[in-house]
Protein backbone atom coordinates (compact mmCIF):
# COMPACT_ATOMS: atom_id res chain seq x y z
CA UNK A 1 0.00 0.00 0.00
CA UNK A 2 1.18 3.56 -1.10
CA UNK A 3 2.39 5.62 2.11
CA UNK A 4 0.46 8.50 1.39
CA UNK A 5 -2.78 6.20 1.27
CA UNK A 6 -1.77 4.85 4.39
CA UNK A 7 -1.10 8.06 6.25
CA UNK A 8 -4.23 9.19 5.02
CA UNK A 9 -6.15 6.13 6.61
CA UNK A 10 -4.27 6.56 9.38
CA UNK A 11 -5.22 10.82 9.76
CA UNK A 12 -9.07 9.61 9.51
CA UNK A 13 -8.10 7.89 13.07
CA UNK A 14 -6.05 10.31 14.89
CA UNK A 15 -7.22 11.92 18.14
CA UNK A 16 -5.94 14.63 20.12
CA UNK A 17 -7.09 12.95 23.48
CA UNK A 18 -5.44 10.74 25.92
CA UNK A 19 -7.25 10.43 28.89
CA UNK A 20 -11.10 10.87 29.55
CA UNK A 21 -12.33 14.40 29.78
CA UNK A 22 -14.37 15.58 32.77
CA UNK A 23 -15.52 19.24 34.05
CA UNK A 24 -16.39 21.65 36.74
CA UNK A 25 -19.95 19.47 37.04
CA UNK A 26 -18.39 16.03 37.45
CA UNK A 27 -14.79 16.93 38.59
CA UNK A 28 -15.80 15.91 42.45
CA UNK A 29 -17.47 12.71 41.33
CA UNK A 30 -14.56 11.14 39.45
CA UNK A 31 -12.08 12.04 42.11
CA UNK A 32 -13.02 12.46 45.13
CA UNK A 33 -13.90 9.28 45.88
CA UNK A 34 -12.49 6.53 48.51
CA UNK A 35 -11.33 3.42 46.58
CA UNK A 36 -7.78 3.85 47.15
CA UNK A 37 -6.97 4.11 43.11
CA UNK A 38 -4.58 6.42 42.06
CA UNK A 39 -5.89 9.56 40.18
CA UNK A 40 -4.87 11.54 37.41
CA UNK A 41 -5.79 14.92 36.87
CA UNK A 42 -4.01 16.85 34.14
CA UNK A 43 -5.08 20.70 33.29
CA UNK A 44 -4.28 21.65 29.73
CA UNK A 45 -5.52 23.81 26.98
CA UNK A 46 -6.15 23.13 23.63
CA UNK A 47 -3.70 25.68 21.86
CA UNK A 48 -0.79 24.38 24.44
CA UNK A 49 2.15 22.46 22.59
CA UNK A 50 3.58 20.99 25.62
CA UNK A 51 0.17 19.61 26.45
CA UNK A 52 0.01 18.08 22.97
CA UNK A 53 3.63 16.61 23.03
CA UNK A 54 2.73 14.94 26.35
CA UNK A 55 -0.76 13.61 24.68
CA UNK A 56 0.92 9.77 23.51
CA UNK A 57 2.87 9.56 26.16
CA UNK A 58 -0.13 9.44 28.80
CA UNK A 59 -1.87 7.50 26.08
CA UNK A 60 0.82 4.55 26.59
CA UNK A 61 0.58 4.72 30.17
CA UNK A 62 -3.40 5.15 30.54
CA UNK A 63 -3.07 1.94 29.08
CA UNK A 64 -0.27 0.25 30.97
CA UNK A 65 -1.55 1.05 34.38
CA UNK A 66 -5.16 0.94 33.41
CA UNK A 67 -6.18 -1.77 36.16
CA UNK A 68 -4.97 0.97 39.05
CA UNK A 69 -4.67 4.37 37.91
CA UNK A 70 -7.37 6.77 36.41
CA UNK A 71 -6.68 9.36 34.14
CA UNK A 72 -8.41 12.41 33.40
CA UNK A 73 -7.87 15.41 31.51
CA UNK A 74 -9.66 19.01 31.84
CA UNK A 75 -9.58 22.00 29.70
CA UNK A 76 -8.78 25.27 31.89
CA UNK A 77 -10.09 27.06 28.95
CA UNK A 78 -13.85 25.57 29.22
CA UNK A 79 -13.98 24.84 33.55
CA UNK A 80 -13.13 26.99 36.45
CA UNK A 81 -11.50 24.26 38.42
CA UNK A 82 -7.78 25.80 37.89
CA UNK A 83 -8.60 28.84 38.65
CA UNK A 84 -10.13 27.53 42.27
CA UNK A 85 -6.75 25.47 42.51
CA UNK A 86 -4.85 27.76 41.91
CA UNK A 87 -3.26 25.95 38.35
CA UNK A 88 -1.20 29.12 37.10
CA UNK A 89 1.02 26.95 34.27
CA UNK A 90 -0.21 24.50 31.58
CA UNK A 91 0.43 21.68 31.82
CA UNK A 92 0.04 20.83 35.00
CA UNK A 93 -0.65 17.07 36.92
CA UNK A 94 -2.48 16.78 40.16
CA UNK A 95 -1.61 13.16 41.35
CA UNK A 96 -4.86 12.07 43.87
CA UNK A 97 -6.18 9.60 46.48
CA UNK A 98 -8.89 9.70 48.35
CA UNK A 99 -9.30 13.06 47.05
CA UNK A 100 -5.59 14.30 48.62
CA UNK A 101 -3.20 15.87 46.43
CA UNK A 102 0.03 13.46 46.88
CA UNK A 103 1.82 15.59 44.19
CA UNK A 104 1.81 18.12 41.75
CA UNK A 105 3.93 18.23 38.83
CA UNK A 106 3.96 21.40 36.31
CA UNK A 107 5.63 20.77 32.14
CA UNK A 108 6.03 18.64 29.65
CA UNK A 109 8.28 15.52 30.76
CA UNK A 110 9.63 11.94 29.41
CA UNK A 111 7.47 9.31 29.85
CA UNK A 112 10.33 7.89 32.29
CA UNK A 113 9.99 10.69 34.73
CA UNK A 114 6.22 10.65 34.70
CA UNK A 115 6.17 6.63 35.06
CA UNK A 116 8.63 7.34 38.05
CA UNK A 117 6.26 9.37 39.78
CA UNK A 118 3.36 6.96 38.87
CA UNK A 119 5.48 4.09 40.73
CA UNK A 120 5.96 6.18 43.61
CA UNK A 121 2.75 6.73 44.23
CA UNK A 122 1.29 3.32 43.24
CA UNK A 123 3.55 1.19 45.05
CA UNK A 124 0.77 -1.24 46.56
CA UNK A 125 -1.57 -1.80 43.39
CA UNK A 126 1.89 -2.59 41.23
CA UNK A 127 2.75 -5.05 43.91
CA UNK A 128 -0.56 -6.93 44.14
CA UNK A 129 -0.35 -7.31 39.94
CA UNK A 130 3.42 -8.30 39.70
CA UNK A 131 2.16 -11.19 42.81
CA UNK A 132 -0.22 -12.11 40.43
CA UNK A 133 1.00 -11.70 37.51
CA UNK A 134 4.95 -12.78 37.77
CA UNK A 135 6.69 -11.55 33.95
CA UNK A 136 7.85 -15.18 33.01
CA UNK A 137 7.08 -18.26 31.04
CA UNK A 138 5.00 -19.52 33.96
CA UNK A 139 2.33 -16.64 33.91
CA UNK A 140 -0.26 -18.54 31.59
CA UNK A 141 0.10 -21.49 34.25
CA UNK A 142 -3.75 -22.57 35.37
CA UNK A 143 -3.44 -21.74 38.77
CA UNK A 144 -2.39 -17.96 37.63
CA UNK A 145 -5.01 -17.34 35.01
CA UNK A 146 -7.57 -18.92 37.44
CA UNK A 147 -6.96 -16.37 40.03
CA UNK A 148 -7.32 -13.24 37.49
CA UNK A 149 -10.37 -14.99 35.53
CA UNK A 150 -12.63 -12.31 36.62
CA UNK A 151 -10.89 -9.41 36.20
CA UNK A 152 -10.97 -7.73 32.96
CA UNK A 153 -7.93 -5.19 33.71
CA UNK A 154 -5.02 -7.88 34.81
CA UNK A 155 -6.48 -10.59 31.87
CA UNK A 156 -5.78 -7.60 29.78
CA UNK A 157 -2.15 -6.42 31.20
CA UNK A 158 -1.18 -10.27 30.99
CA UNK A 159 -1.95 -10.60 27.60
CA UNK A 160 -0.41 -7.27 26.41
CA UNK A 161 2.57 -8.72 28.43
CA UNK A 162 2.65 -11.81 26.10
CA UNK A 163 2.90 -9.12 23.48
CA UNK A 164 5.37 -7.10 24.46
CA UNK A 165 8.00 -10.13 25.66
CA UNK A 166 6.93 -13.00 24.22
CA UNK A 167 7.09 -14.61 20.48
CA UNK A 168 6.51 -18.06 20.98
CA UNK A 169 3.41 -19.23 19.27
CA UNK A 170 1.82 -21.47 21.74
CA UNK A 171 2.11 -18.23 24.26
CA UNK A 172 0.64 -15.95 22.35
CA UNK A 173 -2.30 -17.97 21.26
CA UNK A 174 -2.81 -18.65 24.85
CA UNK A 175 -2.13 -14.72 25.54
CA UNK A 176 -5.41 -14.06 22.62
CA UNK A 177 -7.91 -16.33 24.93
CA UNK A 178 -6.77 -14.75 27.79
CA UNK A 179 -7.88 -11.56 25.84
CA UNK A 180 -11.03 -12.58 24.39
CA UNK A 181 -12.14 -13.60 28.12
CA UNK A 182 -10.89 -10.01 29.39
CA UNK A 183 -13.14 -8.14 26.12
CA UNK A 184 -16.36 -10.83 27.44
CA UNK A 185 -15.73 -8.98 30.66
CA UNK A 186 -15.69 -5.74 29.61
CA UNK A 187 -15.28 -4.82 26.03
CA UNK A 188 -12.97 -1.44 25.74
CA UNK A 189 -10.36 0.29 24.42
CA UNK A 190 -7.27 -1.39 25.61
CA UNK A 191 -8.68 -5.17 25.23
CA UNK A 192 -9.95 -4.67 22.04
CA UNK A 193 -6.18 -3.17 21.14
CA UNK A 194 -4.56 -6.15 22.62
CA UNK A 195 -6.06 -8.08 20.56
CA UNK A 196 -5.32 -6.09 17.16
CA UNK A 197 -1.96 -6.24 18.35
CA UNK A 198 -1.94 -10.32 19.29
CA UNK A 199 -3.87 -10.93 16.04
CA UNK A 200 -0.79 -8.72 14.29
CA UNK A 201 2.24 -10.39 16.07
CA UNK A 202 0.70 -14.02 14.94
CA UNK A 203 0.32 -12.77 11.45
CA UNK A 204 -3.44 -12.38 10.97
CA UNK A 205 -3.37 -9.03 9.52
CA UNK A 206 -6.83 -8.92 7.72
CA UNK A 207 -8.00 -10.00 11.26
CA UNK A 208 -5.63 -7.36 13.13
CA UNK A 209 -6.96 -4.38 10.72
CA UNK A 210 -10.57 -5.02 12.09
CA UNK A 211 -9.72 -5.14 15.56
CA UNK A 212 -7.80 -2.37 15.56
CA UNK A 213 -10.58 -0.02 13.68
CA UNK A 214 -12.88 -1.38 16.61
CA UNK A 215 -10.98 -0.12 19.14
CA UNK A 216 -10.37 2.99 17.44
CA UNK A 217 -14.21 3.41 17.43
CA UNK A 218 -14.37 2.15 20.97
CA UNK A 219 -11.32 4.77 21.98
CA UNK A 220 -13.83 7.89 20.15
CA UNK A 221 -16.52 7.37 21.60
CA UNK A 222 -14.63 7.55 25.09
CA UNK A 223 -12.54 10.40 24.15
CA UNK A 224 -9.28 8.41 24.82
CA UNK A 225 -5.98 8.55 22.60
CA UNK A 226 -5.00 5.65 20.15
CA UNK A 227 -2.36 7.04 18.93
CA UNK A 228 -0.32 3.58 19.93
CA UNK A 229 -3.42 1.54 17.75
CA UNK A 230 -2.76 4.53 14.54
CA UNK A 231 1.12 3.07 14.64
CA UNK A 232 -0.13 -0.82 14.85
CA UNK A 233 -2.37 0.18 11.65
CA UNK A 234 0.50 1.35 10.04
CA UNK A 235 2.42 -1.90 10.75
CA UNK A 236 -0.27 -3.89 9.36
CA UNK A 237 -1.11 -2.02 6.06
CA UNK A 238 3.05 -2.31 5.67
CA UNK A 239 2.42 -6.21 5.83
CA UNK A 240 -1.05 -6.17 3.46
């Protein structure tokens, strides 16, 4: 397929957001709550560079820590909420639990640093996944999968695992069931992505395309960044 074609397949799909978007109405509903998740909050503008430059690297991590962190994103041109807070720069991260600021962090920044700070504050939720999870060929073991068969969010961050580390075939067929149970869970974004990816690495690229376009839909309709599933499009129209 022509490159041009495919970048302008590809520019039908783009989206400017990365994390879901909330407002002065619903701000105190999404994060003041008690659950002990880690929260999120990042104040940008729509006109601000460094907000846009930091857009696919919260994508990638929305989606790696997706089973214990939420992300949100809200536009201090549209809400009040900075100006109550305070928020004099752009961007600018509130990390939250239990509705208490743990940290604030103001600029643009590698995804490194902003993962580092993510750790810090997520110690205990990384712990129970990495128990439960354990990065070796003995994570698709029965007793493993049994104990994460209900949970959408660690099926999903074990298969994308098996994507990232593994290229055996047997484990990566295993890693696509493990996916397909996590999407009968709870069909979103970041299974349905998984799987366009799986379906890619094990060479079913008519398959992969399809996935991937649902997700993009999915990822729309929730106002959440695919700019990782745009690059796995482009890998798979290079193999078409």
């Amino acid at each position: 397929m022509h490159l041009k074609l495919a970048l302008l397949f590809v520019g039908c799909y783009f989206s400017a957001f990365s994390q879901t978007e909330i407002f002065d109405s619903n701000i105190e509903e999404k994060i003041l709550n008690e659950d002990e998740r880690l929260v999120v909050l990042d104040f940008y503008a729509t006109w601000c560079g460094p907000c846009k430059l930091m857009d696919p690297i919260l994508g990638e991590l929305s989606k790696k820590y997706s089973g214990s962190v939420d992300f949100y994103k809200l536009d201090v041109d549209k809400n009040e909420t900075d100006d109550f807070l305070g928020i004099e720069s752009i961007p600018t991260y509130l990390f939250l639990r239990n509705g208490q600021t743990l940290e604030i962090a103001e600029g643009s920044m590698s995804k490194e640093s902003f993962e580092a700070i993510l750790k810090k504050h997520n110690g205990r939720a990384n712990k129970v996944v990495e128990e439960e999870i354990n990065p070796n060929a003995s994570e698709f073991d029965e007793a493993v999968t049994r104990r994460i068969w209900d949970d959408w969010s660690k099926l999903n961050t074990l298969a994308w695992h098996a994507y990232e580390e593994h290229n055996l075939i047997d484990e990566l067929l295993k890693a696509i069931e493990i996916v397909k149970r996590s999407i009968s869970l709870d069909e979103n974004y970041h299974n349905l992505d998984t799987y366009a990816a799986l379906l890619y690495k094990t060479g079913r690229y008519e398959a992969a395309l399809k996935k991937a376009k649902e997700a993009i839909d999915v990822a729309k309709q929730d106002d959440l960044d695919y700019t990782a599933t745009t690059e796995l499009i482009l890998l798979i129209l290079d193999k078409i």
